[in-house]
PDB file of N, CA and C in Angstrom:
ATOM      1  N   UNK A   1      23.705  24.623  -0.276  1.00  0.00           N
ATOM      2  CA  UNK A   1      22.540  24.459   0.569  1.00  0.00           C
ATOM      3  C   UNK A   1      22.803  25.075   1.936  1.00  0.00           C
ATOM      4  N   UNK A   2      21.708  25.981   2.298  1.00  0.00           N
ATOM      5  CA  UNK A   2      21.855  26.810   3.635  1.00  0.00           C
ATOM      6  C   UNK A   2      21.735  25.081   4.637  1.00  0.00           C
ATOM      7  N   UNK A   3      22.860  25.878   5.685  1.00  0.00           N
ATOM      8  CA  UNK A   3      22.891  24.928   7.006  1.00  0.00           C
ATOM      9  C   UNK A   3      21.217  24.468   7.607  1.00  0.00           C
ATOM     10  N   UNK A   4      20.415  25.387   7.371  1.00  0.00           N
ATOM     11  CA  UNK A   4      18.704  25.122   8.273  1.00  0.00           C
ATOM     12  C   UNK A   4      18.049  24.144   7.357  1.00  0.00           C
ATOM     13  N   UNK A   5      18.682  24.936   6.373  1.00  0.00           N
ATOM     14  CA  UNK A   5      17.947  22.991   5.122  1.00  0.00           C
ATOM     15  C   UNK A   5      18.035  22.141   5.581  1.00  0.00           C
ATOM     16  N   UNK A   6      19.412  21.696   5.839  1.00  0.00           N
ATOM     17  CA  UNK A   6      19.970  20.487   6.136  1.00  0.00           C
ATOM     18  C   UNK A   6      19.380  20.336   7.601  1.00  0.00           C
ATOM     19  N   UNK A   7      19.279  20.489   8.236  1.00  0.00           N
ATOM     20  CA  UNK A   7      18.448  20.478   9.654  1.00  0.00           C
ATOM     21  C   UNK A   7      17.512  20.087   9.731  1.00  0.00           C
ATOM     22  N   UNK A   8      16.221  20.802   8.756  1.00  0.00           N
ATOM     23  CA  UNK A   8      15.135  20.614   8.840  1.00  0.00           C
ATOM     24  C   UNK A   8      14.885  19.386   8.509  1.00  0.00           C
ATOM     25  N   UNK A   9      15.549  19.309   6.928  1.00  0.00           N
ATOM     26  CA  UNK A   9      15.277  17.894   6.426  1.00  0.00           C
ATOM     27  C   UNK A   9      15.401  16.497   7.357  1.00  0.00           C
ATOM     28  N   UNK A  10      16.476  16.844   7.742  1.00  0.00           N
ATOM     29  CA  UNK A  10      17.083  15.408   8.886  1.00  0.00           C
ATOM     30  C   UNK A  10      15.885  14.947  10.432  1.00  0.00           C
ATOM     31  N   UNK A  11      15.249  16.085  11.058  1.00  0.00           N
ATOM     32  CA  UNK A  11      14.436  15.998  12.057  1.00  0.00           C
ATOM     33  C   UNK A  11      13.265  15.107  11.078  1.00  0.00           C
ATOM     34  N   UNK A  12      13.055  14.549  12.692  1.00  0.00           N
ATOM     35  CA  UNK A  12      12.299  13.232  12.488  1.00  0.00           C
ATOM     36  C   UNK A  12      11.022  13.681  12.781  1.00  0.00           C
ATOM     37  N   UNK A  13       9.886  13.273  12.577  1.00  0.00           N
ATOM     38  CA  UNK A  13       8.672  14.347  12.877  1.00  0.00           C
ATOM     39  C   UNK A  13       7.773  13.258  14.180  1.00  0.00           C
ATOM     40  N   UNK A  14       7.772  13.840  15.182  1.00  0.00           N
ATOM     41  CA  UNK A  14       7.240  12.673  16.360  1.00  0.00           C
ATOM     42  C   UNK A  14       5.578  13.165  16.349  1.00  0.00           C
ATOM     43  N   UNK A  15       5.201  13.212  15.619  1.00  0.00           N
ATOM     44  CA  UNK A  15       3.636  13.592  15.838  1.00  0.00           C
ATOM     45  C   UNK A  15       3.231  12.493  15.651  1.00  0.00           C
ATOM     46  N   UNK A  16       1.867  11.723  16.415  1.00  0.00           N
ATOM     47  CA  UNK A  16       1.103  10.634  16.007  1.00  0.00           C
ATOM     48  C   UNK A  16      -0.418  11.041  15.570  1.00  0.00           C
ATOM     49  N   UNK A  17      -0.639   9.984  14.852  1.00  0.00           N
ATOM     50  CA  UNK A  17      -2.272  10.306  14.542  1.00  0.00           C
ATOM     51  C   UNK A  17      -3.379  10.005  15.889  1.00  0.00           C
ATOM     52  N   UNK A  18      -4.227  10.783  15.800  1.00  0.00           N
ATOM     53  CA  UNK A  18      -4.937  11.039  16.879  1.00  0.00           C
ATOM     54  C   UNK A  18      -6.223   9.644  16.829  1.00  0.00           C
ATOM     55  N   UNK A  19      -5.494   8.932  17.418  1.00  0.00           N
ATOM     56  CA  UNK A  19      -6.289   7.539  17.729  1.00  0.00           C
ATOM     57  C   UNK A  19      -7.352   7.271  18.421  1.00  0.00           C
ATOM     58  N   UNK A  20      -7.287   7.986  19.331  1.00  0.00           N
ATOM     59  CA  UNK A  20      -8.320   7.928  20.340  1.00  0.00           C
ATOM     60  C   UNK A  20      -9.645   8.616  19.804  1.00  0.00           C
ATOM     61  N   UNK A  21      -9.012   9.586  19.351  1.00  0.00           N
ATOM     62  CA  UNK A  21     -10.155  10.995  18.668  1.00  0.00           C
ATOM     63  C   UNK A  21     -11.059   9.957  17.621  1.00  0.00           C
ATOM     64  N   UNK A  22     -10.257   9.479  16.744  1.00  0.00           N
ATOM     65  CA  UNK A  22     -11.012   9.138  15.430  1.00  0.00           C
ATOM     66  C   UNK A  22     -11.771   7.586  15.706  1.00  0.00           C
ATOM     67  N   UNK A  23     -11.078   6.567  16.706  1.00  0.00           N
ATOM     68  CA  UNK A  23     -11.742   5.171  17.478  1.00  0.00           C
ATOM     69  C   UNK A  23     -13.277   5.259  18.191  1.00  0.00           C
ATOM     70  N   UNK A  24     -13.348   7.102  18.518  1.00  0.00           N
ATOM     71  CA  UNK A  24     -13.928   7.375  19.524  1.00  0.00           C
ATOM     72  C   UNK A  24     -15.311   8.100  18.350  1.00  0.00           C
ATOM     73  N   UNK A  25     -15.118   8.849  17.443  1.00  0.00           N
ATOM     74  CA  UNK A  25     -15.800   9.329  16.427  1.00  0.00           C
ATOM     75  C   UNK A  25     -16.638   8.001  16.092  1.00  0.00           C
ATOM     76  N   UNK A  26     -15.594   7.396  15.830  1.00  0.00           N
ATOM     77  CA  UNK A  26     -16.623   5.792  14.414  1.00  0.00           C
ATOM     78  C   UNK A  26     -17.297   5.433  15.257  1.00  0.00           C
ATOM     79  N   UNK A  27     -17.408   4.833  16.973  1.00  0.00           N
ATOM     80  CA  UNK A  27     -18.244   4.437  17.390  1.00  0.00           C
ATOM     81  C   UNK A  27     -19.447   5.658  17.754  1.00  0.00           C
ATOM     82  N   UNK A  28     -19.331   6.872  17.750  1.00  0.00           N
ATOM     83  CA  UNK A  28     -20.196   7.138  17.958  1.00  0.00           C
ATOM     84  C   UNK A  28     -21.732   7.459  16.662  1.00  0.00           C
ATOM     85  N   UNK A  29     -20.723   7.493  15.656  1.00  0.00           N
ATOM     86  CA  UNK A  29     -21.093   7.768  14.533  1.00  0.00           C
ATOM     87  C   UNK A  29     -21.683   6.630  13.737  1.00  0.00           C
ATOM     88  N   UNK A  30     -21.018   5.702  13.827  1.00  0.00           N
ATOM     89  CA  UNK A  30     -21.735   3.698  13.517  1.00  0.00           C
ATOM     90  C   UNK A  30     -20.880   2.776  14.522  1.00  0.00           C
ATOM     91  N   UNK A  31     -21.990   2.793  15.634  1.00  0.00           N
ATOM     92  CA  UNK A  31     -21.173   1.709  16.277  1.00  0.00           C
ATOM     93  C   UNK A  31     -21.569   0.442  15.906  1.00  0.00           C
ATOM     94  N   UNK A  32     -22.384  -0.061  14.556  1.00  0.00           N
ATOM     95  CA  UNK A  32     -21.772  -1.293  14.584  1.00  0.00           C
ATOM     96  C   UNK A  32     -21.252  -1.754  13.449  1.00  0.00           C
ATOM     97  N   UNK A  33     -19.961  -0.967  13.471  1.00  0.00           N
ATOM     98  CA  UNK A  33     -19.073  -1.113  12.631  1.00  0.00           C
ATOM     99  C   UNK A  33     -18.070  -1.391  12.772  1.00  0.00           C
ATOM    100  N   UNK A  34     -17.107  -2.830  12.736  1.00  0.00           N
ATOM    101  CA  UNK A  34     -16.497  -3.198  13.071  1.00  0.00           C
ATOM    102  C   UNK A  34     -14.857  -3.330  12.210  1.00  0.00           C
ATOM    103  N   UNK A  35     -13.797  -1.994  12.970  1.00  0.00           N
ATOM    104  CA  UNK A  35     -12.765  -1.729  12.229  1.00  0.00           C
ATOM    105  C   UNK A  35     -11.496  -2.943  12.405  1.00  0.00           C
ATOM    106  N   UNK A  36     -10.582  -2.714  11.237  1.00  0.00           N
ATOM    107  CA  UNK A  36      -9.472  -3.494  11.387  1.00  0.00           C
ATOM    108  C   UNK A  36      -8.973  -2.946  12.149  1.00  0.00           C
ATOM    109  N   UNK A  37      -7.396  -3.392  12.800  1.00  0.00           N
ATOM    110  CA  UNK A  37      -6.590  -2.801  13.930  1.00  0.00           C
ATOM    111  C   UNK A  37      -6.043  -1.861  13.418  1.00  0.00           C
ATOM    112  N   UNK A  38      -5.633  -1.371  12.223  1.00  0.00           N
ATOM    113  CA  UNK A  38      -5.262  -0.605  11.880  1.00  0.00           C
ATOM    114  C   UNK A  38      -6.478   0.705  11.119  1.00  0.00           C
ATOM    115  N   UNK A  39      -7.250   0.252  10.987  1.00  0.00           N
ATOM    116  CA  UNK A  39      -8.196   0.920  10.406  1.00  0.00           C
ATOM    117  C   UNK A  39      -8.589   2.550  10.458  1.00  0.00           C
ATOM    118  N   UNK A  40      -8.117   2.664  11.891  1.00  0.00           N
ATOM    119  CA  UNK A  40      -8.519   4.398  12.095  1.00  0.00           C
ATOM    120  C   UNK A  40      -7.089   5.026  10.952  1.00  0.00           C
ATOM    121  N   UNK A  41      -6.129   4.433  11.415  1.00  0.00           N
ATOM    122  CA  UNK A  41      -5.032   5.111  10.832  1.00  0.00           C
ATOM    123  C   UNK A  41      -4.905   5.304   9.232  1.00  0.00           C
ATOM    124  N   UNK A  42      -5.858   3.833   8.649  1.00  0.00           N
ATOM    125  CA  UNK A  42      -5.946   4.395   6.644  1.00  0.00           C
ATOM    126  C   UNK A  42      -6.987   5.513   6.774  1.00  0.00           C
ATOM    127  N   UNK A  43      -8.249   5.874   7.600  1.00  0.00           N
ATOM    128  CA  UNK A  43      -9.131   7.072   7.449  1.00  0.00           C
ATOM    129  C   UNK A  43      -7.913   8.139   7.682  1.00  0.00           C
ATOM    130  N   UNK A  44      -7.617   8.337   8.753  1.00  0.00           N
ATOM    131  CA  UNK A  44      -6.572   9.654   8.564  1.00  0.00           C
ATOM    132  C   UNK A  44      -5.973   9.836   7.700  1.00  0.00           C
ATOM    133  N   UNK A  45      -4.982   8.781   7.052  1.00  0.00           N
ATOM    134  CA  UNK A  45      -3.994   8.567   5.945  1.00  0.00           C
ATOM    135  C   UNK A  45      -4.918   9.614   4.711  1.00  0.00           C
ATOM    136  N   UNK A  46      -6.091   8.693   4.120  1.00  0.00           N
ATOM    137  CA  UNK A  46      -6.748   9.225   3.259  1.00  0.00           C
ATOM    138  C   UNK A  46      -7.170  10.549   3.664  1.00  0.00           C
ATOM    139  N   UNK A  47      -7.879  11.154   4.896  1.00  0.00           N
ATOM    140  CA  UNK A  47      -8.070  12.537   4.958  1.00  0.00           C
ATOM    141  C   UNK A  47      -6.864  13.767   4.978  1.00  0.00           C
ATOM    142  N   UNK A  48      -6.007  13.348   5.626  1.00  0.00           N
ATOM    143  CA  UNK A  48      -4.964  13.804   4.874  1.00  0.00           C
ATOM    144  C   UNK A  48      -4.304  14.137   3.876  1.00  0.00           C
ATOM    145  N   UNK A  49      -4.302  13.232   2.967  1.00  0.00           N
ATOM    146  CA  UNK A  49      -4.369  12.894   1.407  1.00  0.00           C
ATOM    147  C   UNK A  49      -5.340  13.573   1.060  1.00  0.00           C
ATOM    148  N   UNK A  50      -5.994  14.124   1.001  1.00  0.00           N
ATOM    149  CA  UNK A  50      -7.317  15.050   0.403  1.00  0.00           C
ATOM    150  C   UNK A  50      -7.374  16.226   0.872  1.00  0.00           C
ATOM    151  N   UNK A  51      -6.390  17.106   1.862  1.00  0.00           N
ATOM    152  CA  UNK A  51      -6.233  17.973   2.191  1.00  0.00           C
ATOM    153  C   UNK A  51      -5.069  18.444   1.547  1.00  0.00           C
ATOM    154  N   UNK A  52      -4.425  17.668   1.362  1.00  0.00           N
ATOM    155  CA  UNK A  52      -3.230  18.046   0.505  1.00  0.00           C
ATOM    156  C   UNK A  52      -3.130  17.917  -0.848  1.00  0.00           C
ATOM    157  N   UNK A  53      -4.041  17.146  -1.452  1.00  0.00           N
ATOM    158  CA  UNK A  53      -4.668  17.466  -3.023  1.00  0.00           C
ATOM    159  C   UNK A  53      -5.540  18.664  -2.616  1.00  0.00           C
ATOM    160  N   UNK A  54      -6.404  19.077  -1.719  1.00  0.00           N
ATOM    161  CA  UNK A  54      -7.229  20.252  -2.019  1.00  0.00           C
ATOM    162  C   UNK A  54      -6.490  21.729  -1.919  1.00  0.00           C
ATOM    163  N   UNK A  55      -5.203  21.654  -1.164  1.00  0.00           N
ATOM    164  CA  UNK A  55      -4.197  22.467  -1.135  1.00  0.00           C
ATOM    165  C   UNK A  55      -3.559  22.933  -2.263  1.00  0.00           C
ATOM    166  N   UNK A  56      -3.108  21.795  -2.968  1.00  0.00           N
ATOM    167  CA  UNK A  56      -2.428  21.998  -4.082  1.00  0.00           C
ATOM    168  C   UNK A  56      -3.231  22.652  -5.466  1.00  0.00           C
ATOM    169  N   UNK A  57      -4.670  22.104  -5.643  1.00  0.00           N
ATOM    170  CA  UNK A  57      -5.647  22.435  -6.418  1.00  0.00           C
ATOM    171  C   UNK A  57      -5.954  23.889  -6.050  1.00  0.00           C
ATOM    172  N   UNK A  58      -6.185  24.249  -4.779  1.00  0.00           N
ATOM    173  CA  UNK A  58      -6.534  25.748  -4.666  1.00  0.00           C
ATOM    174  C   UNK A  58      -5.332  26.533  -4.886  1.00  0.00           C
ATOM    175  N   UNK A  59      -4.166  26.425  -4.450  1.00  0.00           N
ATOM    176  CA  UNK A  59      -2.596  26.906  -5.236  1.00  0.00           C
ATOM    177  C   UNK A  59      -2.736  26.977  -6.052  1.00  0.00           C
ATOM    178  N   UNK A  60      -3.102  25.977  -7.031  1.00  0.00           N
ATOM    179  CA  UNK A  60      -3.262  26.442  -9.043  1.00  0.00           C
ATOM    180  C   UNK A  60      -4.131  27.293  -8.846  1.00  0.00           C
ATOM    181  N   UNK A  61      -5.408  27.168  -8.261  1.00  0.00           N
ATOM    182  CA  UNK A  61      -6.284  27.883  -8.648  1.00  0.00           C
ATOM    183  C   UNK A  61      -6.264  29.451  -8.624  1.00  0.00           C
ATOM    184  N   UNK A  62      -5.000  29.520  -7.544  1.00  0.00           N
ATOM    185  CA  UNK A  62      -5.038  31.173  -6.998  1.00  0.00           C
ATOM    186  C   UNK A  62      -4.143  31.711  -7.912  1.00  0.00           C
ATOM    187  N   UNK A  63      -2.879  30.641  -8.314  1.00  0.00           N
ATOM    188  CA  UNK A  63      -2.061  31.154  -9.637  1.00  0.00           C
ATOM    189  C   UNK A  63      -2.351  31.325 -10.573  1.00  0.00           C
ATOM    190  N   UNK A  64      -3.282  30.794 -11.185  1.00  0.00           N
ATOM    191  CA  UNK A  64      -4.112  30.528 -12.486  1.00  0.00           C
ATOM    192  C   UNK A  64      -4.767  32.711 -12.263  1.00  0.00           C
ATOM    193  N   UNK A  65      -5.308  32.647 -11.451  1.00  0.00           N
ATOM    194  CA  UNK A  65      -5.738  34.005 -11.360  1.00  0.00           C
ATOM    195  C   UNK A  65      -5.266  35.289 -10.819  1.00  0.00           C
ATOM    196  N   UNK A  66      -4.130  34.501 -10.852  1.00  0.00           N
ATOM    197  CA  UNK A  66      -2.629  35.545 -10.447  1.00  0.00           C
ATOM    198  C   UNK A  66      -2.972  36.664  -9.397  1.00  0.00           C
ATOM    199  N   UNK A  67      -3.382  35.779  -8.292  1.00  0.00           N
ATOM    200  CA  UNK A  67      -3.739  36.051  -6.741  1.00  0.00           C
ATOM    201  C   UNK A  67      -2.741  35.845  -5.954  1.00  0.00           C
ATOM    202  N   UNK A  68      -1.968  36.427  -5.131  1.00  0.00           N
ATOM    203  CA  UNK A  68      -1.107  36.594  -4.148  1.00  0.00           C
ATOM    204  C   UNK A  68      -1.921  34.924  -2.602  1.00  0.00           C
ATOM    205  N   UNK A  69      -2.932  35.191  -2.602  1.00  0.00           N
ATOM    206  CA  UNK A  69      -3.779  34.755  -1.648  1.00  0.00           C
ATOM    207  C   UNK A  69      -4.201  33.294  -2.036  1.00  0.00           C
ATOM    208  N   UNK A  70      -4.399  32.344  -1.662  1.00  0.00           N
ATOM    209  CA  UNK A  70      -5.671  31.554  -1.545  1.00  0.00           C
ATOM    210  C   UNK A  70      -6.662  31.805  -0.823  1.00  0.00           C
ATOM    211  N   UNK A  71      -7.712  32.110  -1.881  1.00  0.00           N
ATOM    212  CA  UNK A  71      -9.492  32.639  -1.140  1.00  0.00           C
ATOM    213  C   UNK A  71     -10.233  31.877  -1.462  1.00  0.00           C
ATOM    214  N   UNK A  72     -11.664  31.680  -0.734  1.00  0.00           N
ATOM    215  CA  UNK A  72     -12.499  30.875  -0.511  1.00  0.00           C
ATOM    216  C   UNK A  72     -13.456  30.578  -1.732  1.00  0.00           C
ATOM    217  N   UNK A  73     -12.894  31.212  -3.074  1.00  0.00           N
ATOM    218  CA  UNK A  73     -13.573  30.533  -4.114  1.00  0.00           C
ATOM    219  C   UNK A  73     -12.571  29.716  -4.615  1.00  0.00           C
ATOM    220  N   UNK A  74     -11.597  29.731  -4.410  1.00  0.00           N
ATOM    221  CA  UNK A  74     -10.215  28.843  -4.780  1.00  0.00           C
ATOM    222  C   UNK A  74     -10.479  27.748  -4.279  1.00  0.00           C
ATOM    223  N   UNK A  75     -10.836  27.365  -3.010  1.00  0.00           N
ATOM    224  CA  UNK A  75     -10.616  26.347  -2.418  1.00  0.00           C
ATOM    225  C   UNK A  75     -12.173  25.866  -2.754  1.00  0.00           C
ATOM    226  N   UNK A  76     -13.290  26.561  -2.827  1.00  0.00           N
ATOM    227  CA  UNK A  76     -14.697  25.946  -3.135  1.00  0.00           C
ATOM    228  C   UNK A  76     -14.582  24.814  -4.727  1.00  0.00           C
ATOM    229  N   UNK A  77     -13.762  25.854  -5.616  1.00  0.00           N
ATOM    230  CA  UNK A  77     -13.179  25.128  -6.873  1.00  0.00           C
ATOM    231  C   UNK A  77     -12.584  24.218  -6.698  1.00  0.00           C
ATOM    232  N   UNK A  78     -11.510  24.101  -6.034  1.00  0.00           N
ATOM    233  CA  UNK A  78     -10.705  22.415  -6.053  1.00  0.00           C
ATOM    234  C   UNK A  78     -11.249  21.415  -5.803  1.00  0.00           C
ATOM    235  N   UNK A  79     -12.086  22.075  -4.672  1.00  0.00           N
ATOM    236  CA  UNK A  79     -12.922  21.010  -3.470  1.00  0.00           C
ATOM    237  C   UNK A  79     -13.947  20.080  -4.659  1.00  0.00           C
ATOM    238  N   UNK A  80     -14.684  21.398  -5.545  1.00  0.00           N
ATOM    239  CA  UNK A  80     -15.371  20.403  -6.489  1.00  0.00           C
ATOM    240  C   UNK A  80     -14.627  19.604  -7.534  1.00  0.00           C
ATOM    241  N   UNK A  81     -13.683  20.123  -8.020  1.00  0.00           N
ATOM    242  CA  UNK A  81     -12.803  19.134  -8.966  1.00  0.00           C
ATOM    243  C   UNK A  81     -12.405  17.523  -8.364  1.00  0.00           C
ATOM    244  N   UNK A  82     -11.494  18.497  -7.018  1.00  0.00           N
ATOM    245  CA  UNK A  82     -11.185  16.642  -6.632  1.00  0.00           C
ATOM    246  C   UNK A  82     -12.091  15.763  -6.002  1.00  0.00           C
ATOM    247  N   UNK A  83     -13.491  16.421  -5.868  1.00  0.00           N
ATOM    248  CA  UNK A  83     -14.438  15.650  -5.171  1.00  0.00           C
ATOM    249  C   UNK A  83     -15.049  14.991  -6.391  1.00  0.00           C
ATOM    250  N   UNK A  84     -15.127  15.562  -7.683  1.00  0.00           N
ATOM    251  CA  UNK A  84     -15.449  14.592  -8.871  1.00  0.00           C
ATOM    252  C   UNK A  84     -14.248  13.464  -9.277  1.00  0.00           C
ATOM    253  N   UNK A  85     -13.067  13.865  -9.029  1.00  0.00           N
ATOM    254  CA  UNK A  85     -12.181  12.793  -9.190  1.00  0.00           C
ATOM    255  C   UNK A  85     -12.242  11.644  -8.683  1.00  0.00           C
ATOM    256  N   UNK A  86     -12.606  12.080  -7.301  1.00  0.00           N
ATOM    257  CA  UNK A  86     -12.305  10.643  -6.268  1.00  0.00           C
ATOM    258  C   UNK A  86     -14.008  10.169  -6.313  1.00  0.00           C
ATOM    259  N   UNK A  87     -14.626   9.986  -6.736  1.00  0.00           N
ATOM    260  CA  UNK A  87     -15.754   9.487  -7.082  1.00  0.00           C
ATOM    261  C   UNK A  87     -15.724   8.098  -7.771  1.00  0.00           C
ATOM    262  N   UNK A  88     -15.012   7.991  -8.482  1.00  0.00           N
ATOM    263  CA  UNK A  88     -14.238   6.485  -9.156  1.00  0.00           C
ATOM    264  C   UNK A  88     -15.172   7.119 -10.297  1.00  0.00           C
TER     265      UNK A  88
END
């Protein structure tokens, strides 16, 4: 294993989720909706989580068609697959 592996892996990642941004969205968007204390942070969690299934889905999709690229019918395709998935 190259030495930068081992580096990378070990750094700790100090980014936080943007709290203010998304506390500040819900009220404007339904303010009378009343979140848990933790609540902004499972919406990010999950949008996150769906960016990274739609990532991975447009990756097949561009391999599947043995495209160098992910292009914007790749990602229109996943978007509808995993948007029928998570539908329950």
């Amino acid at each position: 294993m190259a030495l930068s592996t081992i580096i990378s892996q070990r750094k700790l990642i100090k980014r936080k989720a943007p709290r203010g941004f998304l506390k500040r969205i819900f009220k404007r968007q339904k303010p009378h909706l009343r979140l848990e204390t933790r609540g902004d942070l499972l919406v990010h969690l999950n949008c996150l989580l769906f960016i990274h299934r739609l990532a991975e889905e447009s990756r097949t999709n561009a391999h599947e068609s043995k495209c160098g690229l992910i292009q914007k019918d790749h990602v229109l395709a996943a978007a509808k697959v995993i948007l029928k998935k998570s539908r329950g």
